[in-house]
Protein backbone atom coordinates (compact mmCIF):
# COMPACT_ATOMS: atom_id res chain seq x y z
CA UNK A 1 10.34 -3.93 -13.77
CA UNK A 2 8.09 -4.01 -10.81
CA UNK A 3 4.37 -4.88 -11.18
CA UNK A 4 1.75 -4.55 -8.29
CA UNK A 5 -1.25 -6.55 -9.63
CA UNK A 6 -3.56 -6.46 -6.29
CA UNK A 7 -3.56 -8.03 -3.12
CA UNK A 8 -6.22 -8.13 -0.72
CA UNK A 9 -5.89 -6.29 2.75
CA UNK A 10 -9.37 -6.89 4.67
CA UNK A 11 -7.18 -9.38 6.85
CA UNK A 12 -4.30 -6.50 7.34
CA UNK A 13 -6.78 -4.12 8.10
CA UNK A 14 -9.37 -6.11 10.68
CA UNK A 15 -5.57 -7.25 12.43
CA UNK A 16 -3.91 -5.52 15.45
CA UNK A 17 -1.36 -4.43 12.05
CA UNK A 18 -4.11 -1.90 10.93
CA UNK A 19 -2.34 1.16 11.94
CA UNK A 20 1.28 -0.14 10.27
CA UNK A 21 -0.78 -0.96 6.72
CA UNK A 22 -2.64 2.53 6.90
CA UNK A 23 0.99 4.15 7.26
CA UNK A 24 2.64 1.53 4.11
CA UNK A 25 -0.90 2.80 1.87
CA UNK A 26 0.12 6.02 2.65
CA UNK A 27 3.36 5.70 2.02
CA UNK A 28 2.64 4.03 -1.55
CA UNK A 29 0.08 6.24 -2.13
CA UNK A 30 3.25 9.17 -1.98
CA UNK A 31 5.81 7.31 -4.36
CA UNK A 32 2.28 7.46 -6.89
CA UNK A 33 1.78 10.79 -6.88
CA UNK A 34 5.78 11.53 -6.96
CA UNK A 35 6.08 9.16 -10.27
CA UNK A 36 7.96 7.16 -8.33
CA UNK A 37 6.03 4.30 -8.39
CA UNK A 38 3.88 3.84 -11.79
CA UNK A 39 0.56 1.16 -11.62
C-alpha cells in the first residue's frame, strides 16, 4: 500500500523547479480523479 500523508511544497514552488512541480500536481491530480491513486 502506498500512503501520501503531506509534504510541503512552498520551497518547490518559490525554486527555479516551479514549472516541473506544477506539471507532477497535475499529473497526481489525474491518477485522483482516474481512481488510480486513492488519498
Amino acid at each position: 500500500d502506498l500512503a501520501l500523508r503531506g509534504f510541503w511544497l512552498q520551497r518547490w514552488m518559490t525554486s527555479d523547479k516551479a514549472k516541473e512541480c506544477r506539471v507532477m500536481i497535475d499529473y497526481l491530480l489525474s491518477l485522483v480523479k482516474d481512481g488510480q491513486l486513492k488519498y
